[in-house]
Protein backbone atom coordinates (compact mmCIF):
# COMPACT_ATOMS: atom_id res chain seq x y z
CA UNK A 1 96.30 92.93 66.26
CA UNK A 2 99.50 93.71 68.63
CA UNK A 3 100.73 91.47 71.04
CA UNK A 4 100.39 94.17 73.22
CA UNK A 5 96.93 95.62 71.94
CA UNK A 6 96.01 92.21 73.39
CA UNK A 7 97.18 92.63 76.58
CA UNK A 8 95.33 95.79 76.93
CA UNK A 9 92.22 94.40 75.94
CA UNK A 10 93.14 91.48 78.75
CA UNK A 11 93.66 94.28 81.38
CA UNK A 12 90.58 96.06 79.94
CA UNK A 13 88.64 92.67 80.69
CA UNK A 14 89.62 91.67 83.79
CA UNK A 15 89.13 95.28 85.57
CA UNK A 16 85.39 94.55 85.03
CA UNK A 17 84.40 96.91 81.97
CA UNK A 18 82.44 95.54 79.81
CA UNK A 19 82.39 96.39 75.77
CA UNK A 20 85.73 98.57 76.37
CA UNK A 21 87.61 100.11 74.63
CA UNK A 22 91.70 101.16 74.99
CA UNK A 23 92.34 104.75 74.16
CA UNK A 24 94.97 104.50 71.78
CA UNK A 25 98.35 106.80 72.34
CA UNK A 26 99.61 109.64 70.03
CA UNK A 27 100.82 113.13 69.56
CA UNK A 28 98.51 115.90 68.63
CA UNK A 29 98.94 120.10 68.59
CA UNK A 30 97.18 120.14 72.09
CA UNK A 31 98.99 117.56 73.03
CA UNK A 32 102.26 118.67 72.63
CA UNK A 33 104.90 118.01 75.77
CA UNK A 34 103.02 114.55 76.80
CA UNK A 35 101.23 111.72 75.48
CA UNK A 36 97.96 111.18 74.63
CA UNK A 37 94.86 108.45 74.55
CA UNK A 38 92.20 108.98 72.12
CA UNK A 39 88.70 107.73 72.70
CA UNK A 40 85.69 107.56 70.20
CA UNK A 41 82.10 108.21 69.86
CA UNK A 42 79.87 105.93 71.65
CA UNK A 43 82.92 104.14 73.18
CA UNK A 44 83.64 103.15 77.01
CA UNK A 45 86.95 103.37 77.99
CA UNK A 46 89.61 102.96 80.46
CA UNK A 47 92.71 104.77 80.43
CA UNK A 48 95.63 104.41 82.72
CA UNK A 49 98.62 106.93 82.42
CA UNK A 50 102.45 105.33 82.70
CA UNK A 51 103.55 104.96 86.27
CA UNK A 52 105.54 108.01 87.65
CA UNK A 53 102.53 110.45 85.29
CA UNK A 54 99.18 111.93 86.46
CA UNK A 55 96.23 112.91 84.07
CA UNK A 56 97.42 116.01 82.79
CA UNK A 57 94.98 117.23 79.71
CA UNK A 58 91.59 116.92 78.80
CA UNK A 59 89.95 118.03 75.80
CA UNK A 60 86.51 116.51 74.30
CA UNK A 61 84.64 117.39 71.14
CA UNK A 62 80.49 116.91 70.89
CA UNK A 63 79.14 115.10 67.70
CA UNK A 64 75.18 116.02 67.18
CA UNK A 65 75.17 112.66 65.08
CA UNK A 66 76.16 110.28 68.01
CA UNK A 67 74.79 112.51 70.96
CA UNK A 68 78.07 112.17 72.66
CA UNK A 69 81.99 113.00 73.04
CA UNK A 70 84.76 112.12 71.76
CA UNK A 71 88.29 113.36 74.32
CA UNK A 72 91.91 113.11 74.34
CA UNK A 73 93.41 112.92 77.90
CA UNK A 74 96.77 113.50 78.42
CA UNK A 75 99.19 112.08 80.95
CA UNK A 76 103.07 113.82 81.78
CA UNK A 77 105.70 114.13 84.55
CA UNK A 78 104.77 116.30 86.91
CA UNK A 79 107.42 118.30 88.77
CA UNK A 80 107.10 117.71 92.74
CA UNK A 81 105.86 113.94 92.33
CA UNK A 82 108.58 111.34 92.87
CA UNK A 83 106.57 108.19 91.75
CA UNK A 84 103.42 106.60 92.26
CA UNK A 85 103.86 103.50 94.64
CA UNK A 86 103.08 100.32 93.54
CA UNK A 87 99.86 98.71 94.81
CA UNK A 88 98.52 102.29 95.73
CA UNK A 89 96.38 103.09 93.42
CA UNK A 90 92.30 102.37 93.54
CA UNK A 91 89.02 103.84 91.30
CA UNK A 92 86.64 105.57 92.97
CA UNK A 93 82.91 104.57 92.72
CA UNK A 94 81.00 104.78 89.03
CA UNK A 95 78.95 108.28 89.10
CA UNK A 96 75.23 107.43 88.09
CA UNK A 97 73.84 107.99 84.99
CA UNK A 98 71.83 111.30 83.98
CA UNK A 99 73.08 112.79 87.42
CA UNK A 100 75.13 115.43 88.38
CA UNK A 101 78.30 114.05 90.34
CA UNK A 102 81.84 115.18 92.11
CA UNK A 103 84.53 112.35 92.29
CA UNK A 104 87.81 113.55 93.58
CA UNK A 105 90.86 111.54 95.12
CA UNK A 106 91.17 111.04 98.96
CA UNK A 107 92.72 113.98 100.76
CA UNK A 108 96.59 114.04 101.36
CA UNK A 109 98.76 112.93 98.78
CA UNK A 110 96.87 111.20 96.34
CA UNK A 111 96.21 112.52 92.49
CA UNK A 112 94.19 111.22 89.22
CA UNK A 113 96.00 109.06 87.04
CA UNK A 114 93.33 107.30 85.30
CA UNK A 115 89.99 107.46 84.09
CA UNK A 116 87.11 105.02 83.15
CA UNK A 117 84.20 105.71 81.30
CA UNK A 118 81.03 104.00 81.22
CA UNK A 119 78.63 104.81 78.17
CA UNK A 120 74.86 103.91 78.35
CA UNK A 121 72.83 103.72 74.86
CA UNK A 122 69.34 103.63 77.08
CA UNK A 123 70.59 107.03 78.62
CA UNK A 124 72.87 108.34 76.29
CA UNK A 125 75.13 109.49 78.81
CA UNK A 126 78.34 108.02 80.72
CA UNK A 127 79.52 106.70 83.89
CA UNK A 128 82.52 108.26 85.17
CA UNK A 129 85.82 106.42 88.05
CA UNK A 130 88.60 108.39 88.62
CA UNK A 131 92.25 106.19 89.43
CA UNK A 132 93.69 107.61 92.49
CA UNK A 133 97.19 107.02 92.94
CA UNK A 134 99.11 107.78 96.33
CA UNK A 135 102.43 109.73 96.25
CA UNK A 136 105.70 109.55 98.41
CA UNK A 137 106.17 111.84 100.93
CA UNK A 138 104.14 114.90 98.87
CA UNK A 139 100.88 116.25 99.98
CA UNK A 140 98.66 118.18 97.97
CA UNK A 141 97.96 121.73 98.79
CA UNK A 142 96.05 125.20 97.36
CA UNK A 143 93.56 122.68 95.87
CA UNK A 144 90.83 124.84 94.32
CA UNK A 145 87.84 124.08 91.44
CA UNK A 146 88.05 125.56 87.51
CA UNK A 147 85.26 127.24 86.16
CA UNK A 148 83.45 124.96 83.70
CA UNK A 149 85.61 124.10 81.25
CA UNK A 150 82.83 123.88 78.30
CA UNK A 151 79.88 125.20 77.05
CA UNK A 152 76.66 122.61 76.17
CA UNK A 153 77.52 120.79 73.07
CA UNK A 154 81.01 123.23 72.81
CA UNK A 155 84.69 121.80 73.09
CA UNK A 156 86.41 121.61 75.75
CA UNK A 157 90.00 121.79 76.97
CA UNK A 158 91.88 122.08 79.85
CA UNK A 159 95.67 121.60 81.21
CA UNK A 160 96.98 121.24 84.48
CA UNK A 161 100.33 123.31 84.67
CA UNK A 162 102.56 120.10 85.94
CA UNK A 163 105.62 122.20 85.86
CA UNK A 164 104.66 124.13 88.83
CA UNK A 165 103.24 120.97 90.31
CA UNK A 166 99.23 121.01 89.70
CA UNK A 167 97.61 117.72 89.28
CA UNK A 168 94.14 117.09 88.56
CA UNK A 169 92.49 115.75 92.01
CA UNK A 170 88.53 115.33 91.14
CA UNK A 171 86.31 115.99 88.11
CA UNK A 172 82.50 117.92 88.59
CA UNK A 173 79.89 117.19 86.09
CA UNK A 174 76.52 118.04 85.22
CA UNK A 175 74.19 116.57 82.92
CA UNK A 176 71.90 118.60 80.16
CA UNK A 177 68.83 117.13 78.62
CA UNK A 178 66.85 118.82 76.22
CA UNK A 179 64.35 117.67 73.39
CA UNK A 180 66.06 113.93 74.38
CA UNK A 181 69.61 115.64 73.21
CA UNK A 182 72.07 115.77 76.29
CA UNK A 183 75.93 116.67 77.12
CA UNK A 184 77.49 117.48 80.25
CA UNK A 185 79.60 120.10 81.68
CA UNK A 186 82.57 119.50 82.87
CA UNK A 187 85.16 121.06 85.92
CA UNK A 188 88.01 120.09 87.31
CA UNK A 189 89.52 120.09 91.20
CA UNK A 190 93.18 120.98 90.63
CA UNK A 191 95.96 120.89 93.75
CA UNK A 192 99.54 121.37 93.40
CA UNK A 193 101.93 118.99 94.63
């Protein structure tokens, strides 16, 4: 194990999340202009994009076998935002489990640049906190909400255009339970900087 590996695990630790997991980075075809943190089945997580990037991508695929997701989120540049500032930056609270929820960042000039994930084997379903970072001197405007971005048990994918400014602000989920088989849905409240 890395030097460094360890020192996520450390930070992965001491932010609270128990039986964590750090995405690991790579490049994939979806992924193609940015990097990206992989996640696996069954797996919390915490991912935290470089300073000066926002969340950028998401993509998740459903596995029958372990009733849950496995996604890639991305993280680039995006054109308008000068830098995240230091000390700035805070996770909303945990949605609740088998519930549907809306977490978005405060109003102004704050946007998503990290994302923690919870998962529950007694509910088979996941927690979600959003990392709000504040900008300098940018405010977020023409903020609207995607369609849903999946279908029950489908992929999913979605890109924020960052070279025309749009940064993910919030996520919208809802939970589906049938036969004691469940996914979510998932949209996303985009703004451009």
């Amino acid at each position: 194990m890395t030097f460094i590996r360890l020192l996520s695990l450390a930070a992965v630790f001491l932010a609270g999340v128990s039986h964590a997991r750090v995405a690991r980075v790579g490049q994939s075809r979806f992924f193609t202009d940015e990097k990206h943190l992989d996640t696996n089945y069954g797996d919390s997580f915490q991912i935290v994009c470089p300073p000066r990037t926002a969340l950028s991508a998401f993509a998740g695929w459903f596995s029958d076998i372990d009733d849950d997701r496995e996604f890639k989120v991305g993280c680039s540049r995006v054109s308008g935002l000068p830098s995240n500032i230091q000390g700035q930056c805070a996770w909303t609270q945990a949605s609740r489990y088998l519930m549907p929820f809306t977490r978005r960042c405060p109003t102004g000039n704050y946007y998503l640049a990290g994302l923690r994930s919870i998962m529950s084997s007694r509910t088979e379903d996941r927690q979600f906190s959003l990392l709000c970072c504040k900008t300098q001197n940018v405010a977020m405007a023409k903020c609207g909400k995607t369609d849903n971005i999946n279908i029950i048990q489908g992929p999913l994918s979605y890109r924020s255009d960052t070279r025309r400014g749009y940064v993910i602000h919030g996520i919208s989920s809802t939970p589906f339970r049938q036969e004691g088989r469940g996914d979510r849905q998932y949209s996303f409240i985009v703004c451009q900087a």
